[in-house]
C-alpha atoms as a PDB file:
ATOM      1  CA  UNK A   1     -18.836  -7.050   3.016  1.00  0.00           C
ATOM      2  CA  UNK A   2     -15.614  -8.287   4.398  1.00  0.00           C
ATOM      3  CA  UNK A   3     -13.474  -4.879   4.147  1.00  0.00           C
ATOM      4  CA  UNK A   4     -16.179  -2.274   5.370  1.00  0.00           C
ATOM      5  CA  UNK A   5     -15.493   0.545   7.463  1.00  0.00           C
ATOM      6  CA  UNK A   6     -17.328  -1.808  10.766  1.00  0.00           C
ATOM      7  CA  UNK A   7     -14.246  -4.736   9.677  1.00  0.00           C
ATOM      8  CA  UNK A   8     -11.618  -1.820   9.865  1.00  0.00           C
ATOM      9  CA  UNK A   9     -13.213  -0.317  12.757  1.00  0.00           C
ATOM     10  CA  UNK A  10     -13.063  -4.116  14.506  1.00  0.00           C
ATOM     11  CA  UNK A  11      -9.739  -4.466  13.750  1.00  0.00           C
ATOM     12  CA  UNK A  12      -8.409  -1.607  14.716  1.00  0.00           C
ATOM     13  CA  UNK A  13     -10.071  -1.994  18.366  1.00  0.00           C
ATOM     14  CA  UNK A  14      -8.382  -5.180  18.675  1.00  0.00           C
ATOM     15  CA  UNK A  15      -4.884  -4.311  17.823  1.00  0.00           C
ATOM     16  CA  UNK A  16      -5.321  -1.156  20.398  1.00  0.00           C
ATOM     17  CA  UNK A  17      -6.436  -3.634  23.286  1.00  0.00           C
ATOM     18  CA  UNK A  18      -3.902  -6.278  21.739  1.00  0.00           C
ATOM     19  CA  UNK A  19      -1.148  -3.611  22.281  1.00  0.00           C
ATOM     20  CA  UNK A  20      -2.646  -2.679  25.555  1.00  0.00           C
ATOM     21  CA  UNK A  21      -2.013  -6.174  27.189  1.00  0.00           C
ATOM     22  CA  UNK A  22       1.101  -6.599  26.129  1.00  0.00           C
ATOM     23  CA  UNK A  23       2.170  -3.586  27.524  1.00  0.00           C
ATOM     24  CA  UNK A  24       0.560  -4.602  30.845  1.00  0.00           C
ATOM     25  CA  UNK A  25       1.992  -7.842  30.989  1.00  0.00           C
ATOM     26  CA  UNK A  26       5.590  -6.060  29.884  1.00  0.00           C
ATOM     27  CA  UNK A  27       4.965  -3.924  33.404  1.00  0.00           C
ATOM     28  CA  UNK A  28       4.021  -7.306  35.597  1.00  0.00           C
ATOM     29  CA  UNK A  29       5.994  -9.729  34.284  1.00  0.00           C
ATOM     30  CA  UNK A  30       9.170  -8.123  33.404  1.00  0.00           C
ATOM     31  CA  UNK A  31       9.594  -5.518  35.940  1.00  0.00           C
ATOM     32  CA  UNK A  32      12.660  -3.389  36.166  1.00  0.00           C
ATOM     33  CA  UNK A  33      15.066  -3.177  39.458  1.00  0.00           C
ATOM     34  CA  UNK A  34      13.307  -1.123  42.163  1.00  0.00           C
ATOM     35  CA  UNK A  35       9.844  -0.236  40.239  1.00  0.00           C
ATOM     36  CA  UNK A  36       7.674  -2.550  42.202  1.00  0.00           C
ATOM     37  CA  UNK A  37       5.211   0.542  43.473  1.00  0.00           C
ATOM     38  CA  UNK A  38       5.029   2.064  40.091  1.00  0.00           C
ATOM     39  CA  UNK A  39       3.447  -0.880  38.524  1.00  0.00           C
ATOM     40  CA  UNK A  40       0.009   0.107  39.659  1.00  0.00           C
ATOM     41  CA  UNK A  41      -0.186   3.555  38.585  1.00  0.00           C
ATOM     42  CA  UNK A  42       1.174   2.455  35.248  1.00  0.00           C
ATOM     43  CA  UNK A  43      -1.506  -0.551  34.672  1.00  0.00           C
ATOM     44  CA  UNK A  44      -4.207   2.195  35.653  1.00  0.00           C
ATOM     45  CA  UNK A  45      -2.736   4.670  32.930  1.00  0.00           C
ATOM     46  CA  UNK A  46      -2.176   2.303  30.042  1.00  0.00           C
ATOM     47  CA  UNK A  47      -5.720   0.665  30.669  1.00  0.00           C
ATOM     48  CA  UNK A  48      -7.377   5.050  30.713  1.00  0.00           C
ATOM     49  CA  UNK A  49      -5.120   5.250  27.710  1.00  0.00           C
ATOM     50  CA  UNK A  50      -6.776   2.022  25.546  1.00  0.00           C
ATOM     51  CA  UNK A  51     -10.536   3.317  26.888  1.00  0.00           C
ATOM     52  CA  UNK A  52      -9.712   6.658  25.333  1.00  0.00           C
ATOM     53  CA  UNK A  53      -8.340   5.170  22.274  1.00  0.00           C
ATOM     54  CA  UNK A  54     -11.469   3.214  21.501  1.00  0.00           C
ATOM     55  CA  UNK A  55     -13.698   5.996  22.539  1.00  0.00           C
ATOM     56  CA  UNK A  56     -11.708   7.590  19.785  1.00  0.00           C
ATOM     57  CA  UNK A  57     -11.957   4.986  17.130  1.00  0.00           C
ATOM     58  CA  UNK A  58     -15.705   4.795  17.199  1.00  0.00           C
ATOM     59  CA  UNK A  59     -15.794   8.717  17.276  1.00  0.00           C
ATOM     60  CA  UNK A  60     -13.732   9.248  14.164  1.00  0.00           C
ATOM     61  CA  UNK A  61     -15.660   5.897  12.166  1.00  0.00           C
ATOM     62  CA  UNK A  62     -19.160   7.345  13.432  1.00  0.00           C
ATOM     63  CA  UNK A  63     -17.990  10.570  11.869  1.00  0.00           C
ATOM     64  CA  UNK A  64     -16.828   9.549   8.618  1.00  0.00           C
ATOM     65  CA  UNK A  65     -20.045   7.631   8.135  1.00  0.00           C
ATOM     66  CA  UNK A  66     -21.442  10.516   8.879  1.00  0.00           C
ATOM     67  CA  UNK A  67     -19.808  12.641   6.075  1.00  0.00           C
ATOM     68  CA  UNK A  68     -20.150  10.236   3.497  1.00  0.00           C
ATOM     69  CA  UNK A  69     -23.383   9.191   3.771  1.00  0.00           C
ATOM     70  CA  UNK A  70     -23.193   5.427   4.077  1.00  0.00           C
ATOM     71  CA  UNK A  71     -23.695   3.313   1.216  1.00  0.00           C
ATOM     72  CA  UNK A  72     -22.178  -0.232   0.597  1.00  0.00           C
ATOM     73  CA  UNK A  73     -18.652   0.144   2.054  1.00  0.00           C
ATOM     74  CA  UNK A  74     -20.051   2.308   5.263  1.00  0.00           C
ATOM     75  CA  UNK A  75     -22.616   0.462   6.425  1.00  0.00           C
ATOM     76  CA  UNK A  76     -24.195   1.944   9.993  1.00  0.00           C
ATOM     77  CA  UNK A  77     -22.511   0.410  13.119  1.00  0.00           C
ATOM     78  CA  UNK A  78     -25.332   0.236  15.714  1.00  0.00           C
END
Protein backbone atom coordinates (compact mmCIF):
# COMPACT_ATOMS: atom_id res chain seq x y z
CA UNK A 1 0.00 0.00 0.00
CA UNK A 2 1.31 3.39 -0.80
CA UNK A 3 -0.03 5.36 2.46
CA UNK A 4 0.76 2.69 5.25
CA UNK A 5 1.98 3.46 8.53
CA UNK A 6 5.94 2.05 7.09
CA UNK A 7 5.33 5.12 4.02
CA UNK A 8 4.49 7.64 6.91
CA UNK A 9 7.05 6.28 9.10
CA UNK A 10 9.69 6.74 5.88
CA UNK A 11 8.71 9.99 5.39
CA UNK A 12 8.76 11.30 8.42
CA UNK A 13 12.54 10.01 8.97
CA UNK A 14 13.48 11.85 5.99
CA UNK A 15 12.08 15.21 6.65
CA UNK A 16 13.79 14.90 10.36
CA UNK A 17 17.31 14.17 8.71
CA UNK A 18 16.24 16.64 5.78
CA UNK A 19 15.79 19.33 8.53
CA UNK A 20 18.85 18.12 10.26
CA UNK A 21 21.26 19.04 7.32
CA UNK A 22 20.02 22.06 6.67
CA UNK A 23 20.48 23.14 9.96
CA UNK A 24 24.10 21.90 9.82
CA UNK A 25 24.92 23.46 6.74
CA UNK A 26 23.03 26.86 8.22
CA UNK A 27 25.93 26.50 11.19
CA UNK A 28 29.00 25.91 8.48
CA UNK A 29 28.15 27.83 5.82
CA UNK A 30 26.57 30.85 7.18
CA UNK A 31 28.29 31.41 10.36
CA UNK A 32 27.64 34.40 12.52
CA UNK A 33 30.50 37.11 13.60
CA UNK A 34 32.76 35.54 16.27
CA UNK A 35 31.04 31.88 16.58
CA UNK A 36 33.75 30.00 14.83
CA UNK A 37 34.43 27.55 18.12
CA UNK A 38 30.81 26.98 18.71
CA UNK A 39 30.22 25.37 15.44
CA UNK A 40 31.42 22.02 16.64
CA UNK A 41 29.52 21.59 19.69
CA UNK A 42 26.45 22.66 17.78
CA UNK A 43 26.95 20.06 14.70
CA UNK A 44 27.47 17.36 17.57
CA UNK A 45 24.06 18.46 19.27
CA UNK A 46 21.84 18.83 16.24
CA UNK A 47 23.23 15.43 14.78
CA UNK A 48 22.32 13.62 19.01
CA UNK A 49 19.15 15.57 18.45
CA UNK A 50 18.07 13.83 14.75
CA UNK A 51 19.41 10.17 16.30
CA UNK A 52 16.98 10.71 19.14
CA UNK A 53 14.28 11.84 16.92
CA UNK A 54 14.36 8.73 14.79
CA UNK A 55 14.88 6.50 17.72
CA UNK A 56 11.61 8.15 18.57
CA UNK A 57 9.76 7.75 15.37
CA UNK A 58 10.26 4.03 15.15
CA UNK A 59 9.34 3.80 18.96
CA UNK A 60 6.00 5.53 18.69
CA UNK A 61 5.14 3.55 14.91
CA UNK A 62 6.35 0.13 16.60
CA UNK A 63 3.90 1.02 19.32
CA UNK A 64 0.91 1.90 17.51
CA UNK A 65 1.27 -1.27 15.49
CA UNK A 66 1.39 -2.70 18.45
CA UNK A 67 -2.02 -1.43 19.80
CA UNK A 68 -3.84 -1.93 16.80
CA UNK A 69 -2.97 -5.08 15.82
CA UNK A 70 -1.73 -4.71 12.27
CA UNK A 71 -3.89 -5.41 9.48
CA UNK A 72 -3.73 -3.82 5.92
CA UNK A 73 -2.79 -0.19 6.70
CA UNK A 74 -0.12 -1.35 9.61
CA UNK A 75 1.74 -3.72 8.09
CA UNK A 76 4.95 -5.00 10.43
CA UNK A 77 8.17 -2.96 9.78
CA UNK A 78 11.01 -5.51 10.25
Amino acid sequence: MCFSLAWFVQMLIILVVLCGVIAILRIWVFPMMGSVDARIPATINIVIWVIVCVFVIYLLADLIMCALGGGPWFPRIR
